[in-house]
PDB file of N, CA and C in Angstrom:
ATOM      1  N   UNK A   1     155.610  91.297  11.845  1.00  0.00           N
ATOM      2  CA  UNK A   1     155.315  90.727  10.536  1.00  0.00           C
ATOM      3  C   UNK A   1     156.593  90.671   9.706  1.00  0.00           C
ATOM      4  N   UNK A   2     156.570  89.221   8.791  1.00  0.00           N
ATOM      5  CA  UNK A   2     158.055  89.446   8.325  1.00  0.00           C
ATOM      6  C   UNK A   2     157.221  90.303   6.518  1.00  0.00           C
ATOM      7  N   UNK A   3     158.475  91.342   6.767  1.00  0.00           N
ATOM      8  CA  UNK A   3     158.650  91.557   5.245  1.00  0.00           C
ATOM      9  C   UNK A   3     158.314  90.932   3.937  1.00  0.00           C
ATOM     10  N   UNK A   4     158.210  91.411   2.856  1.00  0.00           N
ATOM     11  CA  UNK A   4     157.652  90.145   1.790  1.00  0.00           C
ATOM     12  C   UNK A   4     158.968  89.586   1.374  1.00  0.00           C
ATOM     13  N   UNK A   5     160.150  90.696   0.879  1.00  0.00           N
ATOM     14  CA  UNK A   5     161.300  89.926   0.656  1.00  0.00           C
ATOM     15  C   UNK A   5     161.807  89.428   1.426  1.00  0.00           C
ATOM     16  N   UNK A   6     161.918  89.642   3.093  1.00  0.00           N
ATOM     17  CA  UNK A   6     161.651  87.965   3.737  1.00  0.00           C
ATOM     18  C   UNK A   6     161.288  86.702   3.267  1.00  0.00           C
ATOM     19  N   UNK A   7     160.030  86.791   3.029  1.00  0.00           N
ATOM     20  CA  UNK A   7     159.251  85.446   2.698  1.00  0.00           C
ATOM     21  C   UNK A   7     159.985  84.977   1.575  1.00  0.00           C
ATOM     22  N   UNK A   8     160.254  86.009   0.729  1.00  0.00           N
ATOM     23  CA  UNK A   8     160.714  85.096  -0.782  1.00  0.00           C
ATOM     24  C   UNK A   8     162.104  84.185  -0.469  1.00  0.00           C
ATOM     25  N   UNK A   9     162.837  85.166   0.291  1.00  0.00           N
ATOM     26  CA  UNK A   9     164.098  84.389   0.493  1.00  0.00           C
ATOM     27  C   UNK A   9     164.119  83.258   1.760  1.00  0.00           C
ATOM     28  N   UNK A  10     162.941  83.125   2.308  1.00  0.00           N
ATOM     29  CA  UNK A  10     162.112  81.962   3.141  1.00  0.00           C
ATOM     30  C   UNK A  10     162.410  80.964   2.069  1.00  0.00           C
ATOM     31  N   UNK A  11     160.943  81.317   1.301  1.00  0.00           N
ATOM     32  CA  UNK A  11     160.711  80.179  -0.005  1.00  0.00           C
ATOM     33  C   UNK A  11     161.692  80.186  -0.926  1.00  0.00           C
ATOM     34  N   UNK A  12     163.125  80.555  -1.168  1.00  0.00           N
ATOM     35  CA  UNK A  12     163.827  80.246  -2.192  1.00  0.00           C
ATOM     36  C   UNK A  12     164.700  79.244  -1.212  1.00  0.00           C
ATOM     37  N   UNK A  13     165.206  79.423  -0.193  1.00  0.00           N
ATOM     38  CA  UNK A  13     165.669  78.410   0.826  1.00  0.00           C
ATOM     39  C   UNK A  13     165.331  77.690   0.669  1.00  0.00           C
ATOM     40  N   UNK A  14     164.105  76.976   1.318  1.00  0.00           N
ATOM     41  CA  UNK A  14     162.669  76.073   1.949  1.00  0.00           C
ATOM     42  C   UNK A  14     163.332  75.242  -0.016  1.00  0.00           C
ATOM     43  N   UNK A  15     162.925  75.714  -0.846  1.00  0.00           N
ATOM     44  CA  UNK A  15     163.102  75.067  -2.274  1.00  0.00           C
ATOM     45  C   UNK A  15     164.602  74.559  -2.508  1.00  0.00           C
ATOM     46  N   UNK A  16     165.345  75.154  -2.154  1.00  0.00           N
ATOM     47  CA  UNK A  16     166.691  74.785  -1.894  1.00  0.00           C
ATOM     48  C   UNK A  16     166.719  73.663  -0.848  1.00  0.00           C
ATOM     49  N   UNK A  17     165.945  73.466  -0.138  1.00  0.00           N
ATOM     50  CA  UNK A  17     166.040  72.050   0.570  1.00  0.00           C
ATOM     51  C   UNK A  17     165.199  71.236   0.614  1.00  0.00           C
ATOM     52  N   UNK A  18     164.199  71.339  -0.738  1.00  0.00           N
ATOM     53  CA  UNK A  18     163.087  70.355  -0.920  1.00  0.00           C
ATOM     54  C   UNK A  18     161.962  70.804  -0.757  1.00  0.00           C
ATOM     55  N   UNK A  19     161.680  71.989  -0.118  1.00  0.00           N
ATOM     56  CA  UNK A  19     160.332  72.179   0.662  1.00  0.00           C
ATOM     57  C   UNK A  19     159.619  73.041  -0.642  1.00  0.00           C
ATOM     58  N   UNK A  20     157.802  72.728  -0.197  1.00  0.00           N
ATOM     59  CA  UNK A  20     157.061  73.806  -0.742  1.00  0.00           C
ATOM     60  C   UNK A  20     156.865  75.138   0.364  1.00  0.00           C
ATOM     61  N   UNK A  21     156.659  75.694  -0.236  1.00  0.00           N
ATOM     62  CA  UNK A  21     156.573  77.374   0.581  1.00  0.00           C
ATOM     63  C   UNK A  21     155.312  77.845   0.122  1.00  0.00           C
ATOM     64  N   UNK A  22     153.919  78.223   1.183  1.00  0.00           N
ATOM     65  CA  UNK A  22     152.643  78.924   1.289  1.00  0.00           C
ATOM     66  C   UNK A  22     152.334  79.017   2.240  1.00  0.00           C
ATOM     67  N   UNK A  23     151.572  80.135   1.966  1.00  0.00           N
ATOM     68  CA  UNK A  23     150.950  80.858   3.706  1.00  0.00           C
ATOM     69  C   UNK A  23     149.570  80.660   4.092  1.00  0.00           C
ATOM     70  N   UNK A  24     149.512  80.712   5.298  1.00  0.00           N
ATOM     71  CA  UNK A  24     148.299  79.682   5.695  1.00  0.00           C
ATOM     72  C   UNK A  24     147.928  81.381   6.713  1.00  0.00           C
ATOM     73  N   UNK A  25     146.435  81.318   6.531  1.00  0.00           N
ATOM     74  CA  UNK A  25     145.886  82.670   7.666  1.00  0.00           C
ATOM     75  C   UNK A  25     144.970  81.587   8.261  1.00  0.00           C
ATOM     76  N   UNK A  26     144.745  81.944  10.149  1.00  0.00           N
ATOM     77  CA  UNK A  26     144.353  81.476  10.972  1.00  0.00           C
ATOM     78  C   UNK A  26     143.326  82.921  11.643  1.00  0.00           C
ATOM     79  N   UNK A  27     142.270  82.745  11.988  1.00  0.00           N
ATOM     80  CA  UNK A  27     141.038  83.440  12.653  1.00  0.00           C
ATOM     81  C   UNK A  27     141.784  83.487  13.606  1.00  0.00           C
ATOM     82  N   UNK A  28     141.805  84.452  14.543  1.00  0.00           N
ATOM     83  CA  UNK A  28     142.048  84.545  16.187  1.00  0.00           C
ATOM     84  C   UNK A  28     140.933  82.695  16.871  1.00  0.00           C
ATOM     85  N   UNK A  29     141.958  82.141  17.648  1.00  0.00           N
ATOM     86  CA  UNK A  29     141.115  80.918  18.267  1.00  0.00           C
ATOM     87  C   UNK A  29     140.765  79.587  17.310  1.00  0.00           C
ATOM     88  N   UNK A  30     141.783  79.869  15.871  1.00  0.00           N
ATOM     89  CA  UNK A  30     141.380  78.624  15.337  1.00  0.00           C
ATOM     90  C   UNK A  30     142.337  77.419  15.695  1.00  0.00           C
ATOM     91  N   UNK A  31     141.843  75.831  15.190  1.00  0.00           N
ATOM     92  CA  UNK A  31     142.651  75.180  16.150  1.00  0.00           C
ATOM     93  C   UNK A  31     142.497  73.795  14.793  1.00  0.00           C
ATOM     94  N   UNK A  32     143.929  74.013  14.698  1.00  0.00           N
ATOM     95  CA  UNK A  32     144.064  72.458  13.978  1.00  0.00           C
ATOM     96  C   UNK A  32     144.349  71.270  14.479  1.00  0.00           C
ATOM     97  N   UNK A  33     143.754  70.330  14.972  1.00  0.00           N
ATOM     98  CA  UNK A  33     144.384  69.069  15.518  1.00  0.00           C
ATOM     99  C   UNK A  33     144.684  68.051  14.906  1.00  0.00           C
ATOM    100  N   UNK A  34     145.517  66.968  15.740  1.00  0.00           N
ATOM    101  CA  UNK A  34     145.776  65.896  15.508  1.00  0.00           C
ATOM    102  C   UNK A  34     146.210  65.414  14.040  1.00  0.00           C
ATOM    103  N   UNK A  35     146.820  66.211  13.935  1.00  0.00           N
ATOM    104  CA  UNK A  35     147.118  65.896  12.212  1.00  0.00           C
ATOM    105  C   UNK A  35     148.844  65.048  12.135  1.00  0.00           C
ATOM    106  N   UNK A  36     148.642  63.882  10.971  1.00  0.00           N
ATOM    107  CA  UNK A  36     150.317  63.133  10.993  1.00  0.00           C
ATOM    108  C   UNK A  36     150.373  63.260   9.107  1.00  0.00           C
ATOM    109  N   UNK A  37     151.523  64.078   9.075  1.00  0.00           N
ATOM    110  CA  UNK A  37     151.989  63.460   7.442  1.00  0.00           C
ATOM    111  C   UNK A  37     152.727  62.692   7.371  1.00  0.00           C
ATOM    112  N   UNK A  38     153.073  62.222   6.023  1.00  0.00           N
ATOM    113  CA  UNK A  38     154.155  61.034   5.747  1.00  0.00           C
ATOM    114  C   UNK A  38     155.109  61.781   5.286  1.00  0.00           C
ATOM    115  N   UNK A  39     155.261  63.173   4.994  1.00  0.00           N
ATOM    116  CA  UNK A  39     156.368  63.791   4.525  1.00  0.00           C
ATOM    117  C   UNK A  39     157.000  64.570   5.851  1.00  0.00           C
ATOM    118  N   UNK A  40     158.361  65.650   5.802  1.00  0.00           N
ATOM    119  CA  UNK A  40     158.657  66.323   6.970  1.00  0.00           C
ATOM    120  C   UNK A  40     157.737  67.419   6.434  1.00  0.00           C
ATOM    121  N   UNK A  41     157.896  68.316   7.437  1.00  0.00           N
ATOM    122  CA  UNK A  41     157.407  69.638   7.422  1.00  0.00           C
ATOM    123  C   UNK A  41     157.784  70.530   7.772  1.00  0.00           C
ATOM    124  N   UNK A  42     158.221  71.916   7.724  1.00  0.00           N
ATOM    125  CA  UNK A  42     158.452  73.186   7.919  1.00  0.00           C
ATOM    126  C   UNK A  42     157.633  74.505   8.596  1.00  0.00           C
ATOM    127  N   UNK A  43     157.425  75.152   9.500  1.00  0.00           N
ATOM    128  CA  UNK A  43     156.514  76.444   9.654  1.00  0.00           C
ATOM    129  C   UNK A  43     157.676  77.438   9.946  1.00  0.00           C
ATOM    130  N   UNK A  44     156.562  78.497   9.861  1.00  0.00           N
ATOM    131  CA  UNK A  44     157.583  79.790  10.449  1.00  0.00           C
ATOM    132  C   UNK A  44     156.157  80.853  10.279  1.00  0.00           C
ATOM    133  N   UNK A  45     156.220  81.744  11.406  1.00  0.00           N
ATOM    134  CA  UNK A  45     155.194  82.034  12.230  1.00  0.00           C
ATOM    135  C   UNK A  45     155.587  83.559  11.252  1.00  0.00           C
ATOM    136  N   UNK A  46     154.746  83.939  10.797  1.00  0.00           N
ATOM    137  CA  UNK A  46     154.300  85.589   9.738  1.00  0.00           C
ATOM    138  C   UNK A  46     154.166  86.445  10.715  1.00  0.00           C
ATOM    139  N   UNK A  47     153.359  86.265  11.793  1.00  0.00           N
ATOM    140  CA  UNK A  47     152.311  87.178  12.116  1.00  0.00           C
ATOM    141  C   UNK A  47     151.308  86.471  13.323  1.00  0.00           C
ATOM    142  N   UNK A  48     151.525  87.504  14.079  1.00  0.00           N
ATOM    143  CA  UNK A  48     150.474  86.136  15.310  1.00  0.00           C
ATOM    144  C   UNK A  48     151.105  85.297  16.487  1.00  0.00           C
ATOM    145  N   UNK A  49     150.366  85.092  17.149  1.00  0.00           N
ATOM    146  CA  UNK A  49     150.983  84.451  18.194  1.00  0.00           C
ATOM    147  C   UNK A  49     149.915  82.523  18.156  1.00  0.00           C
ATOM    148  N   UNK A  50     150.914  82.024  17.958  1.00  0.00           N
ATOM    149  CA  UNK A  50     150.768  80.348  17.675  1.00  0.00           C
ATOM    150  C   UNK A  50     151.348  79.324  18.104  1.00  0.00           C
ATOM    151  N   UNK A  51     150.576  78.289  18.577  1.00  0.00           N
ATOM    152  CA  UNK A  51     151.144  77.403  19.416  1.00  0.00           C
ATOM    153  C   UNK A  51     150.978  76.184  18.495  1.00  0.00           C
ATOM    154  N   UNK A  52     152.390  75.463  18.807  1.00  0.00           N
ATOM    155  CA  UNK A  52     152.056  74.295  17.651  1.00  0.00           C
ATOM    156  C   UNK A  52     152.619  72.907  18.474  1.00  0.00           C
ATOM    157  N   UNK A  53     152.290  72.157  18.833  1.00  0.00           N
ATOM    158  CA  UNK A  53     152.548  70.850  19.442  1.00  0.00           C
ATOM    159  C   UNK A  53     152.721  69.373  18.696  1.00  0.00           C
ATOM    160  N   UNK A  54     154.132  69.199  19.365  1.00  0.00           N
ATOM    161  CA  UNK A  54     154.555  68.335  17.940  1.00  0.00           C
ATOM    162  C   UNK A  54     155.516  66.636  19.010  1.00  0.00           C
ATOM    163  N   UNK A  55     154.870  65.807  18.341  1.00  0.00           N
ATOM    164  CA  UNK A  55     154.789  64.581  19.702  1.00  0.00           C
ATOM    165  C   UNK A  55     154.985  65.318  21.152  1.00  0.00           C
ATOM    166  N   UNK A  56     153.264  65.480  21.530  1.00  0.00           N
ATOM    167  CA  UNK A  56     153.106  66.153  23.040  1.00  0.00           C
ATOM    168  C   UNK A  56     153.963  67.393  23.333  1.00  0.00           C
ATOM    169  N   UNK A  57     154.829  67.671  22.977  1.00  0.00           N
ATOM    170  CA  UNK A  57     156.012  69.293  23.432  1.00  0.00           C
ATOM    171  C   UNK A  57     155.493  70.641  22.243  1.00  0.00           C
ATOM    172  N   UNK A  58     154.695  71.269  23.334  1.00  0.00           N
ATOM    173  CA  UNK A  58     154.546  72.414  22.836  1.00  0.00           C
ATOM    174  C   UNK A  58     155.395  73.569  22.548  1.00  0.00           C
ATOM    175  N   UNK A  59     154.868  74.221  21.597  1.00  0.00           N
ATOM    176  CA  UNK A  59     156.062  75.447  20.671  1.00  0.00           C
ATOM    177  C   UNK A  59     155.606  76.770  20.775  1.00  0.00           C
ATOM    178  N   UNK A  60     156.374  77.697  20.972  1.00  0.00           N
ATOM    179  CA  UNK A  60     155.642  78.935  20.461  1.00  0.00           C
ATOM    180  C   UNK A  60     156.717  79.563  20.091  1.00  0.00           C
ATOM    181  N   UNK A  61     156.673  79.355  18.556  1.00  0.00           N
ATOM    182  CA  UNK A  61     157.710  79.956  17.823  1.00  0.00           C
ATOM    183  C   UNK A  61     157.447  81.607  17.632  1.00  0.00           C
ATOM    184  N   UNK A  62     158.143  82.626  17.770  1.00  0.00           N
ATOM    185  CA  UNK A  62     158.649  84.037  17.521  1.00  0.00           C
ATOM    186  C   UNK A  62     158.335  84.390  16.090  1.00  0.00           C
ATOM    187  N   UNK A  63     157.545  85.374  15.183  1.00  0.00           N
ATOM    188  CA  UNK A  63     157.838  85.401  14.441  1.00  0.00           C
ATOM    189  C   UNK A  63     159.131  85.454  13.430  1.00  0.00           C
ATOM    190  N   UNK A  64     159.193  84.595  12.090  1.00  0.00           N
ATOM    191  CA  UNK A  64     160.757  84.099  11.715  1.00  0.00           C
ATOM    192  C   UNK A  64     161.170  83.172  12.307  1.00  0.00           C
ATOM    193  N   UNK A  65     160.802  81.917  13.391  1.00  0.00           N
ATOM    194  CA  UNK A  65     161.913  81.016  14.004  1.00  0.00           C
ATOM    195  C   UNK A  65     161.132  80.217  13.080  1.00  0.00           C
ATOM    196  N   UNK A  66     161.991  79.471  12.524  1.00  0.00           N
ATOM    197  CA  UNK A  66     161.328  78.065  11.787  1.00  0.00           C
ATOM    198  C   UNK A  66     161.592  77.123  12.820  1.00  0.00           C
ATOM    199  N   UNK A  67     160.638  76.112  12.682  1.00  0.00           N
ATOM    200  CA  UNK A  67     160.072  75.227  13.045  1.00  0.00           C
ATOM    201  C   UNK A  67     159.609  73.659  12.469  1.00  0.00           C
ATOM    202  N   UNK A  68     160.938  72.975  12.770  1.00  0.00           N
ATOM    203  CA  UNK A  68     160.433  71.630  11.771  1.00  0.00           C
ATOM    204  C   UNK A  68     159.894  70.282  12.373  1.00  0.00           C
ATOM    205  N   UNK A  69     158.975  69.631  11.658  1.00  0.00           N
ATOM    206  CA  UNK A  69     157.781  68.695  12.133  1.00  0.00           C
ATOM    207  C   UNK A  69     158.335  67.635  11.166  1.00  0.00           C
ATOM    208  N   UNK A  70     158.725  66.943  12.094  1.00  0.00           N
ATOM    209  CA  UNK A  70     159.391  65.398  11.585  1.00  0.00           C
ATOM    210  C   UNK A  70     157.839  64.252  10.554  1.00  0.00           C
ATOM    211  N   UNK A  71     158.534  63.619   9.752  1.00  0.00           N
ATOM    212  CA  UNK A  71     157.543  62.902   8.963  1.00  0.00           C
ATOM    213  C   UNK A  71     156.842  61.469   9.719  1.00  0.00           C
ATOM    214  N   UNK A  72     155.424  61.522   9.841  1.00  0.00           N
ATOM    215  CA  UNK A  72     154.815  60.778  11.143  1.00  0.00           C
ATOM    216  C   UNK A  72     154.340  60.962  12.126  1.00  0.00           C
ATOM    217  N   UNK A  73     155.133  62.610  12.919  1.00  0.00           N
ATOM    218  CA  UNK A  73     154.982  63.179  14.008  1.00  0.00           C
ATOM    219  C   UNK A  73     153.798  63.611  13.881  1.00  0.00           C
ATOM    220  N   UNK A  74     152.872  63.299  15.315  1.00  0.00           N
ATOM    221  CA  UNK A  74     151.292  63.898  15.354  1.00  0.00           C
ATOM    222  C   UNK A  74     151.509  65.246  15.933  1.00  0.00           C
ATOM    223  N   UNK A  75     150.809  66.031  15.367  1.00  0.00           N
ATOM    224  CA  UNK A  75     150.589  67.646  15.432  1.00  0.00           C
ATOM    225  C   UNK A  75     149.868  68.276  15.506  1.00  0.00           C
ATOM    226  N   UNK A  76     149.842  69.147  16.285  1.00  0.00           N
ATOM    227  CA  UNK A  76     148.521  70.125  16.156  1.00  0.00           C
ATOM    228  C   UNK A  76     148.791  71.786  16.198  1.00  0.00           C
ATOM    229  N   UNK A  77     147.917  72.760  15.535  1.00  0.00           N
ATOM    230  CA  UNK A  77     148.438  73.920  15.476  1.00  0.00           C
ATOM    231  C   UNK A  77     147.131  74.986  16.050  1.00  0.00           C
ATOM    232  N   UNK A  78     147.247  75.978  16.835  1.00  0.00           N
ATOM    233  CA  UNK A  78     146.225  76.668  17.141  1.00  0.00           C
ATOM    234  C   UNK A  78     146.875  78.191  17.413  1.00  0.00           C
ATOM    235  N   UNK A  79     146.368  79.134  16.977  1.00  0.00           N
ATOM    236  CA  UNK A  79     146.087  80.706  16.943  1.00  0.00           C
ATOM    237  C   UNK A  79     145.626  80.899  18.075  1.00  0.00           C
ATOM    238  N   UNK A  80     146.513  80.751  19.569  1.00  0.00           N
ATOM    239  CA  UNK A  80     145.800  81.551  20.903  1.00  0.00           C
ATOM    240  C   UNK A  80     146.465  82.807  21.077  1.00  0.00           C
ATOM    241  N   UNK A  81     146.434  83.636  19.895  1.00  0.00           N
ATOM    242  CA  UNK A  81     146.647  84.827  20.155  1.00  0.00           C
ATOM    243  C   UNK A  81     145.012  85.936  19.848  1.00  0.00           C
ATOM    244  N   UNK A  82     145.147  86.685  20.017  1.00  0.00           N
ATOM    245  CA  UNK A  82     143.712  87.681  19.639  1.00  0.00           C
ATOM    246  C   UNK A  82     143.391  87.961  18.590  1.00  0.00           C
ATOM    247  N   UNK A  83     144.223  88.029  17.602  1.00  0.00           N
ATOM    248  CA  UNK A  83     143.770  88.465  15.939  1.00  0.00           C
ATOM    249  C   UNK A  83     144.649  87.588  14.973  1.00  0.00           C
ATOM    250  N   UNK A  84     144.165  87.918  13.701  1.00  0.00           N
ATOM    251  CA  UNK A  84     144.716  86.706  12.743  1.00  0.00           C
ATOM    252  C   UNK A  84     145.896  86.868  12.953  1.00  0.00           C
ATOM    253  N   UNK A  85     146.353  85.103  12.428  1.00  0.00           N
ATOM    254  CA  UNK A  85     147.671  84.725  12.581  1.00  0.00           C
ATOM    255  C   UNK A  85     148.009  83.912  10.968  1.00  0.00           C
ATOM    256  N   UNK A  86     149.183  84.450  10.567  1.00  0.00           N
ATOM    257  CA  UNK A  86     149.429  84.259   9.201  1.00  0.00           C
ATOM    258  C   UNK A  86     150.914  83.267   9.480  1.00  0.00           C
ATOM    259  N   UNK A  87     151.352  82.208   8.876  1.00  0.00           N
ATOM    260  CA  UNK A  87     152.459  81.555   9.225  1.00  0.00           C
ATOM    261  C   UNK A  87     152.589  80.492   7.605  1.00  0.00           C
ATOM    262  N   UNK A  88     153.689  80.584   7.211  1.00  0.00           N
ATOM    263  CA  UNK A  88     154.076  79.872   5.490  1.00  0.00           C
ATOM    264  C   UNK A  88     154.512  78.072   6.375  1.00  0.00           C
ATOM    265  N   UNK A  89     154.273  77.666   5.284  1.00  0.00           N
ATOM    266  CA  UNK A  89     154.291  76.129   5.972  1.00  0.00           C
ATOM    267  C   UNK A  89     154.423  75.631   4.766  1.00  0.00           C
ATOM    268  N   UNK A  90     155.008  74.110   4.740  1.00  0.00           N
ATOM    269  CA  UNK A  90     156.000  73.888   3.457  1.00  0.00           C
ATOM    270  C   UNK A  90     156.498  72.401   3.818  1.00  0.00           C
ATOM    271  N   UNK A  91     155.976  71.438   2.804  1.00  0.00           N
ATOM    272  CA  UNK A  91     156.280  69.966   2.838  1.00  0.00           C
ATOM    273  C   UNK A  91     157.196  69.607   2.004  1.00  0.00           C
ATOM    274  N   UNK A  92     157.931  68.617   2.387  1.00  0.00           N
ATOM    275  CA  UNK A  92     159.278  68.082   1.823  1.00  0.00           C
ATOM    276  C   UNK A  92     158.866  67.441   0.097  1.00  0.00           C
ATOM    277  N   UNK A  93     159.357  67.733  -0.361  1.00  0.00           N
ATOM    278  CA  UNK A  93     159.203  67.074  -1.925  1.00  0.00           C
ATOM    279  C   UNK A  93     159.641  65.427  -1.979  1.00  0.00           C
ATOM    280  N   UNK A  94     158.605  64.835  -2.420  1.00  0.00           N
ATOM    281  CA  UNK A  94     159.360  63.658  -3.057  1.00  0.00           C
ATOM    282  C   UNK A  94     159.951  63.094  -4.270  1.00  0.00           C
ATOM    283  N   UNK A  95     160.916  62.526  -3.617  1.00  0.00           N
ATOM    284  CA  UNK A  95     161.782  62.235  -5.186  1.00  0.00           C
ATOM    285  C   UNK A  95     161.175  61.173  -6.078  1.00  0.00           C
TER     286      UNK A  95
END
């Protein structure tokens, strides 16, 4: 699990390069699919073991590895680990 002053200096970054910064909790086995934004996107894995697939190439980011999801790119995110999975995720601002 990352630290909280981790996270802040996550989200003071992430804001330093446009992004919003919030944390998203996942049930053990939950499964987001097929999802496309028009903005980029950002994750980075809290807690948990999570697989995130981003045009067809699957991920399994380490807790702390960020992880960026190009604007358009179809995605999907799922918790195949055993217990909740907590991960901050963060969309590009528009000007």
């Amino acid at each position: 699990m990352i630290p909280e002053t981790e996270r802040q200096k996550i989200a003071q970054d992430w804001k330093r390069r446009g992004f919003s910064c919030d944390l998203w909790v996942d049930s053990p086995g939950q499964r987001w699919e097929d999802f496309v934004h028009s903005v980029d996107e950002l994750v980075i894995v809290v807690e948990g073991e999570m697989a995130f697939e981003v045009d067809g190439k699957v991920y399994h980011p380490e807790p702390g590895e960020e992880l960026f999801i190009p604007a358009g790119s179809p995605h999907s995110v799922r918790n195949i680990g055993g217990r909740t999975a907590r991960w901050l995720y963060g969309y590009r601002h528009r000007a």
